[in-house]
C-alpha atoms as a PDB file:
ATOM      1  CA  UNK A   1      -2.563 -14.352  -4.756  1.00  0.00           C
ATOM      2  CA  UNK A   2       1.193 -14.775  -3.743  1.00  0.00           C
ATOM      3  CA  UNK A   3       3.647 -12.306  -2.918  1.00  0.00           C
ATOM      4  CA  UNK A   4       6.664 -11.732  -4.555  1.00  0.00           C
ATOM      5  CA  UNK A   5       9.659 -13.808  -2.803  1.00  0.00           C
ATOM      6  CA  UNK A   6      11.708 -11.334  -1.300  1.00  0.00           C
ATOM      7  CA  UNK A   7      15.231 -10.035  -2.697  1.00  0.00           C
ATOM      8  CA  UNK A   8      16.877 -11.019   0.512  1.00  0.00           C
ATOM      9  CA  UNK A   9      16.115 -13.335   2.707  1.00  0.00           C
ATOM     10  CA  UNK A  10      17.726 -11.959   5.209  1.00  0.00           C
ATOM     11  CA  UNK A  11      16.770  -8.717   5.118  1.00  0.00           C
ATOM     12  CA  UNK A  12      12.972  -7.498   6.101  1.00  0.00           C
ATOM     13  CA  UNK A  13      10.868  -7.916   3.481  1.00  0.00           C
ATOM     14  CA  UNK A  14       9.717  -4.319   1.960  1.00  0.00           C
ATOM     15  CA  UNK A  15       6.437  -3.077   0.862  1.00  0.00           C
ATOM     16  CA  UNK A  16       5.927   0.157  -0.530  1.00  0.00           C
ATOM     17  CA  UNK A  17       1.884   1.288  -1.057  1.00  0.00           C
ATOM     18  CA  UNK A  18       1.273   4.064  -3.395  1.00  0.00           C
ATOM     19  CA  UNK A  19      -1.294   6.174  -3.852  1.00  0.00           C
ATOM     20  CA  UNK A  20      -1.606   9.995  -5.653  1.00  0.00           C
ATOM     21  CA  UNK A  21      -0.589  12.143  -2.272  1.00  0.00           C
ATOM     22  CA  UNK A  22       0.269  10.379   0.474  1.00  0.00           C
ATOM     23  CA  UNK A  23      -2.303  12.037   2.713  1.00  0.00           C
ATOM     24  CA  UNK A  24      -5.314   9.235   2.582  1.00  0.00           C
ATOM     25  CA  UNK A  25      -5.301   5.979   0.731  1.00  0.00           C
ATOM     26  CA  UNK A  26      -1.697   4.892   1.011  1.00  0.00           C
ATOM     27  CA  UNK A  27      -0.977   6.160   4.708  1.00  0.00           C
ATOM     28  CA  UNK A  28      -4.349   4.439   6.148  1.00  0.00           C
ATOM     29  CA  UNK A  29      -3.434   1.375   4.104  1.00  0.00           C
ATOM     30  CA  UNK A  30       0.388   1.615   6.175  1.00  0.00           C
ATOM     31  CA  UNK A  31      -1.342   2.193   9.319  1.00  0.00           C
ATOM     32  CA  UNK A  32      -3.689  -0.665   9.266  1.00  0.00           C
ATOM     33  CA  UNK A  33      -0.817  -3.179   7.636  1.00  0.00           C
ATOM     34  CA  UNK A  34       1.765  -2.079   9.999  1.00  0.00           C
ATOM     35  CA  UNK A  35      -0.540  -3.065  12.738  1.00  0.00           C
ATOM     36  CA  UNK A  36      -1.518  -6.266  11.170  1.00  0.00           C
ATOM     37  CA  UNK A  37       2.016  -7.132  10.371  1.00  0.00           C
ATOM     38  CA  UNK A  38       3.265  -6.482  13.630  1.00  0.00           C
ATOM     39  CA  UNK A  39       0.615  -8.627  15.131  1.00  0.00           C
ATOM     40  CA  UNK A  40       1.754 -11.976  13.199  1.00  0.00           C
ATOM     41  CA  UNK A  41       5.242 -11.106  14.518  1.00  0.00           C
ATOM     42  CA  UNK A  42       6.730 -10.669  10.907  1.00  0.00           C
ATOM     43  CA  UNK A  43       9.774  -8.604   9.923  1.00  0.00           C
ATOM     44  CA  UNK A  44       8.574  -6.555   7.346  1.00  0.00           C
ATOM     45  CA  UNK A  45       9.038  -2.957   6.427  1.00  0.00           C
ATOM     46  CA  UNK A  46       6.082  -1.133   5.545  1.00  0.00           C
ATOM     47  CA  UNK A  47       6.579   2.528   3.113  1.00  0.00           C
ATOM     48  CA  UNK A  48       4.190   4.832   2.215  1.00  0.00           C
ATOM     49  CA  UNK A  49       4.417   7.411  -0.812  1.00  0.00           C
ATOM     50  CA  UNK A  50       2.800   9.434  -3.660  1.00  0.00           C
ATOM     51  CA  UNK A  51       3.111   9.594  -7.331  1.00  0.00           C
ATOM     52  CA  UNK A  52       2.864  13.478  -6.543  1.00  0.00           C
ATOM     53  CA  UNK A  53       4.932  15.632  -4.230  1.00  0.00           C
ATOM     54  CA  UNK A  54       2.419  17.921  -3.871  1.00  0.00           C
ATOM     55  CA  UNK A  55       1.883  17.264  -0.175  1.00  0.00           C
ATOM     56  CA  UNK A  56       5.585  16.605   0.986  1.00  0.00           C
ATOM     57  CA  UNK A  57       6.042  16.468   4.733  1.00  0.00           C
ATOM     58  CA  UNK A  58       2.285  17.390   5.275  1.00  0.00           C
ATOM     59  CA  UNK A  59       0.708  14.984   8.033  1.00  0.00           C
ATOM     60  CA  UNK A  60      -2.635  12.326   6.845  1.00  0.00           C
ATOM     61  CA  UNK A  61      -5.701  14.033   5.899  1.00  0.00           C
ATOM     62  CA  UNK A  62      -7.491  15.075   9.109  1.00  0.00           C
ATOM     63  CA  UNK A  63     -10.557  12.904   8.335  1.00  0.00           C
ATOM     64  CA  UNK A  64      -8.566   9.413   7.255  1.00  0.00           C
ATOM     65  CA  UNK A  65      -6.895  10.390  10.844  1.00  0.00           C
ATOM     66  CA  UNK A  66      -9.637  10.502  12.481  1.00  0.00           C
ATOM     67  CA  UNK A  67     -11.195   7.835  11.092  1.00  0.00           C
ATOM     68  CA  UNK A  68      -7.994   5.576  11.583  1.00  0.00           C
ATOM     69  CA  UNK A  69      -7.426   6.824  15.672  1.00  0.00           C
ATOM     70  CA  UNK A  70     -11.491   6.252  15.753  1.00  0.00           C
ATOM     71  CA  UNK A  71     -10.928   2.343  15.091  1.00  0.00           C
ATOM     72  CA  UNK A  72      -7.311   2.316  17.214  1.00  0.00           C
ATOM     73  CA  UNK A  73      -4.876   2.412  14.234  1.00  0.00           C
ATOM     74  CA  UNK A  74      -1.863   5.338  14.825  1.00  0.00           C
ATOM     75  CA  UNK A  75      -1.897   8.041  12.306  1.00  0.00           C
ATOM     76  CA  UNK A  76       0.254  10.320  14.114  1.00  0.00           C
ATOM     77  CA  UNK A  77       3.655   9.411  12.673  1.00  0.00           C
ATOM     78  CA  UNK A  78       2.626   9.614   9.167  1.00  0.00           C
ATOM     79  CA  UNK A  79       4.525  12.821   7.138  1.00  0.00           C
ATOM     80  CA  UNK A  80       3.356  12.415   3.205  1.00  0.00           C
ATOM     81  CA  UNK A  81       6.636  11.600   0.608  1.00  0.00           C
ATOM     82  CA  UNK A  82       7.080  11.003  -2.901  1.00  0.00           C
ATOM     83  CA  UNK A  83       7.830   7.732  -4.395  1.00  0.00           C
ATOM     84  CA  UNK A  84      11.311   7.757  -5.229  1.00  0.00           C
ATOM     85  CA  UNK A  85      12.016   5.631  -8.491  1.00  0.00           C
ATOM     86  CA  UNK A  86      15.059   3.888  -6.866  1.00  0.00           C
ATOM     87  CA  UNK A  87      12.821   2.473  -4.140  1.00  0.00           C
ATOM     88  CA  UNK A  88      11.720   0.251  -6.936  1.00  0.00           C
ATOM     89  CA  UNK A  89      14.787  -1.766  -6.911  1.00  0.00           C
ATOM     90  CA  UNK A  90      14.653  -1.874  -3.336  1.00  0.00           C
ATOM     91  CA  UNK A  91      11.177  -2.759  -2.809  1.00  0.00           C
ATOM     92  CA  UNK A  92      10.025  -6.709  -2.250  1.00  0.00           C
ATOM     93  CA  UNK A  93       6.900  -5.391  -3.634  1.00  0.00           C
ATOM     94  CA  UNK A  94       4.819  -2.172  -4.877  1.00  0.00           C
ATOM     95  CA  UNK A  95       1.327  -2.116  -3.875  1.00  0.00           C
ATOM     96  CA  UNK A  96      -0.441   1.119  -5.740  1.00  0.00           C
ATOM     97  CA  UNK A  97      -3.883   2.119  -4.775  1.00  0.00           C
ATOM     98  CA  UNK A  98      -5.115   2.022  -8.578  1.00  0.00           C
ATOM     99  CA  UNK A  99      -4.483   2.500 -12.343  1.00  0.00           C
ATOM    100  CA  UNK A 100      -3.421   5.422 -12.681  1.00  0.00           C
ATOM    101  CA  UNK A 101      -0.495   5.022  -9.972  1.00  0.00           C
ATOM    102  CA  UNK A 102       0.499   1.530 -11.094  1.00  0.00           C
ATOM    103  CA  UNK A 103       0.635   3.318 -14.941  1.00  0.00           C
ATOM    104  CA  UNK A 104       3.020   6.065 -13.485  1.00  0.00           C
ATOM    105  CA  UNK A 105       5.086   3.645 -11.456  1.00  0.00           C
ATOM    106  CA  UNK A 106       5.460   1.573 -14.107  1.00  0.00           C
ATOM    107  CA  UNK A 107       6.586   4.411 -16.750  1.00  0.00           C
ATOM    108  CA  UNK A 108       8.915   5.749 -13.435  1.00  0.00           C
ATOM    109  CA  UNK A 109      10.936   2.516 -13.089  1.00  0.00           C
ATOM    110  CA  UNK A 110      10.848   1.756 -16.941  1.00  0.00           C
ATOM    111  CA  UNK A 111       8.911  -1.703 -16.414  1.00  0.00           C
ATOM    112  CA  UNK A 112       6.300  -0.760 -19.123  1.00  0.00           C
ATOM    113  CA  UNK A 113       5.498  -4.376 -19.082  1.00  0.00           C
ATOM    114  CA  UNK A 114       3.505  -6.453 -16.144  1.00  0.00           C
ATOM    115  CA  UNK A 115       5.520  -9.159 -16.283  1.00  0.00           C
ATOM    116  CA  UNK A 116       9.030  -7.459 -16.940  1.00  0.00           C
ATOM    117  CA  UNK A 117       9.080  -6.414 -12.878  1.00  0.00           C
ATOM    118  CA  UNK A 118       8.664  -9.594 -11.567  1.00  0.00           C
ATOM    119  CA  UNK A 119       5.121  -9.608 -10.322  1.00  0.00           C
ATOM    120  CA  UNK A 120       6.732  -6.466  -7.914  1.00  0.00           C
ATOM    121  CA  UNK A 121       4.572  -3.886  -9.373  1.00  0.00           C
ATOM    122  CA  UNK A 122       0.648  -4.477  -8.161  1.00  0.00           C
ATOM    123  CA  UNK A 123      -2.460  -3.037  -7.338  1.00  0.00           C
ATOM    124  CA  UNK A 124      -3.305  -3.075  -3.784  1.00  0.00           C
ATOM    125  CA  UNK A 125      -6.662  -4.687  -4.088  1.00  0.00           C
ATOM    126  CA  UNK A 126      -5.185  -7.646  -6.053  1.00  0.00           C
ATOM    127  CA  UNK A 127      -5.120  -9.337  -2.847  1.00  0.00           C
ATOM    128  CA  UNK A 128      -8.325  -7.766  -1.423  1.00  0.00           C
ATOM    129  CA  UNK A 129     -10.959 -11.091  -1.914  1.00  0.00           C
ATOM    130  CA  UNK A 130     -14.366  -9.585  -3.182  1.00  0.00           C
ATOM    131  CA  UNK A 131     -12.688  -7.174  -5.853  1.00  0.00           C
ATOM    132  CA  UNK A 132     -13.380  -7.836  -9.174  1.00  0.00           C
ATOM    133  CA  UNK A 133     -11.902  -7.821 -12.344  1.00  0.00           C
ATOM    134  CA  UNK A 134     -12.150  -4.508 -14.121  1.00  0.00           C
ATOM    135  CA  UNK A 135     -12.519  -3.113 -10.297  1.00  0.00           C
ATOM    136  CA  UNK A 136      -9.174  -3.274  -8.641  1.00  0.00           C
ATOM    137  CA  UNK A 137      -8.774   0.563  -7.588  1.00  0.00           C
ATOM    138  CA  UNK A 138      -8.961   1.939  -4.226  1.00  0.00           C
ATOM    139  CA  UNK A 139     -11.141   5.149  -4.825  1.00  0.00           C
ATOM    140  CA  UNK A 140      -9.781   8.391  -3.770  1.00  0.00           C
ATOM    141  CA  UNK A 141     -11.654   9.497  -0.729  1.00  0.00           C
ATOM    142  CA  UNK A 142     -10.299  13.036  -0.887  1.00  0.00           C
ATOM    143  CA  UNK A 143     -13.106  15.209  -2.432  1.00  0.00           C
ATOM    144  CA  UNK A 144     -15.890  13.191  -1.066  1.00  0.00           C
ATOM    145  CA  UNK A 145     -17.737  13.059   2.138  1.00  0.00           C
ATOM    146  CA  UNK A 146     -16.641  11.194   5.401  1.00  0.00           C
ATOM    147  CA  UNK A 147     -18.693   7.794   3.873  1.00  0.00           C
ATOM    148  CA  UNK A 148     -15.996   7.664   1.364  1.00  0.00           C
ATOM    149  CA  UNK A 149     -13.093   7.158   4.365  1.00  0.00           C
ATOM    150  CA  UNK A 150     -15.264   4.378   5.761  1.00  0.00           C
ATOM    151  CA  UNK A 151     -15.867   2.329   3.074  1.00  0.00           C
ATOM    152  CA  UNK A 152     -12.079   2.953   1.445  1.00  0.00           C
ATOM    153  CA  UNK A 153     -10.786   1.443   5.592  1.00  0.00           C
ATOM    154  CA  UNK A 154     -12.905  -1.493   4.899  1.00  0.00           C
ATOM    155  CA  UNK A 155     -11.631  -2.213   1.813  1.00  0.00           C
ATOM    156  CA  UNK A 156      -8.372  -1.461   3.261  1.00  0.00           C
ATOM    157  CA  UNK A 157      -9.215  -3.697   6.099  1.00  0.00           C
ATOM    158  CA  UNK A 158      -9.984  -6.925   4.371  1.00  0.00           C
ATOM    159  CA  UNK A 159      -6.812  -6.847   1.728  1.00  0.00           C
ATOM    160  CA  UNK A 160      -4.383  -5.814   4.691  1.00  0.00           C
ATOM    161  CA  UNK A 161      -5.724  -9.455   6.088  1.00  0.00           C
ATOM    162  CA  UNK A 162      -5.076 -11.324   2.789  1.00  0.00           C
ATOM    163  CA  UNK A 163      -2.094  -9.489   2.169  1.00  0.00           C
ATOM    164  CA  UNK A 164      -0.766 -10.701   5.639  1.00  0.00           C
ATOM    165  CA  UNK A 165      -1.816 -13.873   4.928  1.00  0.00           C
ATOM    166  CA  UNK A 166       0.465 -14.441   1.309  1.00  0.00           C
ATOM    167  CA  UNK A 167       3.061 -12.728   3.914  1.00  0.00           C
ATOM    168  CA  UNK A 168       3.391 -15.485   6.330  1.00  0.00           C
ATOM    169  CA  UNK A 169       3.408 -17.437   3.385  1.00  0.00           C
ATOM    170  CA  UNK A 170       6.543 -16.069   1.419  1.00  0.00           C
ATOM    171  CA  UNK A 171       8.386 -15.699   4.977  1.00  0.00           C
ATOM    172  CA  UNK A 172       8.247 -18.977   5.601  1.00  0.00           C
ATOM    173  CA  UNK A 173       8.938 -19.906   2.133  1.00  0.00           C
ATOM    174  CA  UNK A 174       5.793 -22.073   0.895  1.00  0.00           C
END
């Protein structure tokens, strides 16, 4: 799947990943993307946020932290935030972690339909290769056991490559 061109060419492009708190799904998702992005040498901003601002300025969830330092990924310089509505408009493209988010980002930036935003509003997994339709969320590890962390980094894992991928492509414009 492509990636939305970006607003500005000569800007970095932005991508904002969304998930419920901001302490698991969407900050291990930045971590492992940041990484990956920064490897293929691209100029892209990567944002992390919450539908809820529940956890504001509260650090990752110990065990997605330990979890993500375990396999060499940095988790220290994560602080949970909010999704701001305006970052919509500034965004190259939203990436939430399921439904539920993309339903409430959606309603937030008044783009009730999918195709009014410009393909900028997206699940995550969209891009992750052995999701399937009807089964595009990233579950929410947080009231589950340490299992749930692993599996939830290896879906995170395999998307972050495919999302890198469609972002070499829309940097170098094919």
């Amino acid at each position: 799947m492509r990636l939305p061109p970006p607003r500005n060419r000569a800007a970095p492009y932005r991508m904002d990943v969304v998930c419920l708190g901001n302490i698991c799904r969407s900050p291990m998702a930045g971590a492992v993307l940041t990484r990956r992005i920064e490897g293929a040498g691209l100029d892209t901003r990567v944002v992390t946020s919450g539908i809820g601002g529940w956890h504001v300025g509260e650090p990752m969830d110990r065990r997605a932290a330990a979890l993500l330092t375990a396999h060499g990924y940095d988790s220290t310089l994560h602080r949970a935030q909010q999704f701001d509505n305006r970052w919509c408009a500034e965004s190259d493209v939203v990436l939430a972690m399921d439904e539920a988010n993309l339903s409430a980002l959606r309603s937030a930036s008044g783009v009730l339909d999918a195709g009014a935003d410009g393909g900028r509003l997206r699940l995550f997994r969209d891009y992750d290769p052995l999701a399937e339709d009807g089964d595009r969320a990233v579950p929410d590890p947080y009231y589950g056991g340490d299992d749930g962390f692993v599996s939830v980094l290896e879906m995170i894992e395999r998307t972050c490559e495919e999302i890198v991928s469609a972002l070499v492509r829309v940097r170098v414009g094919h």
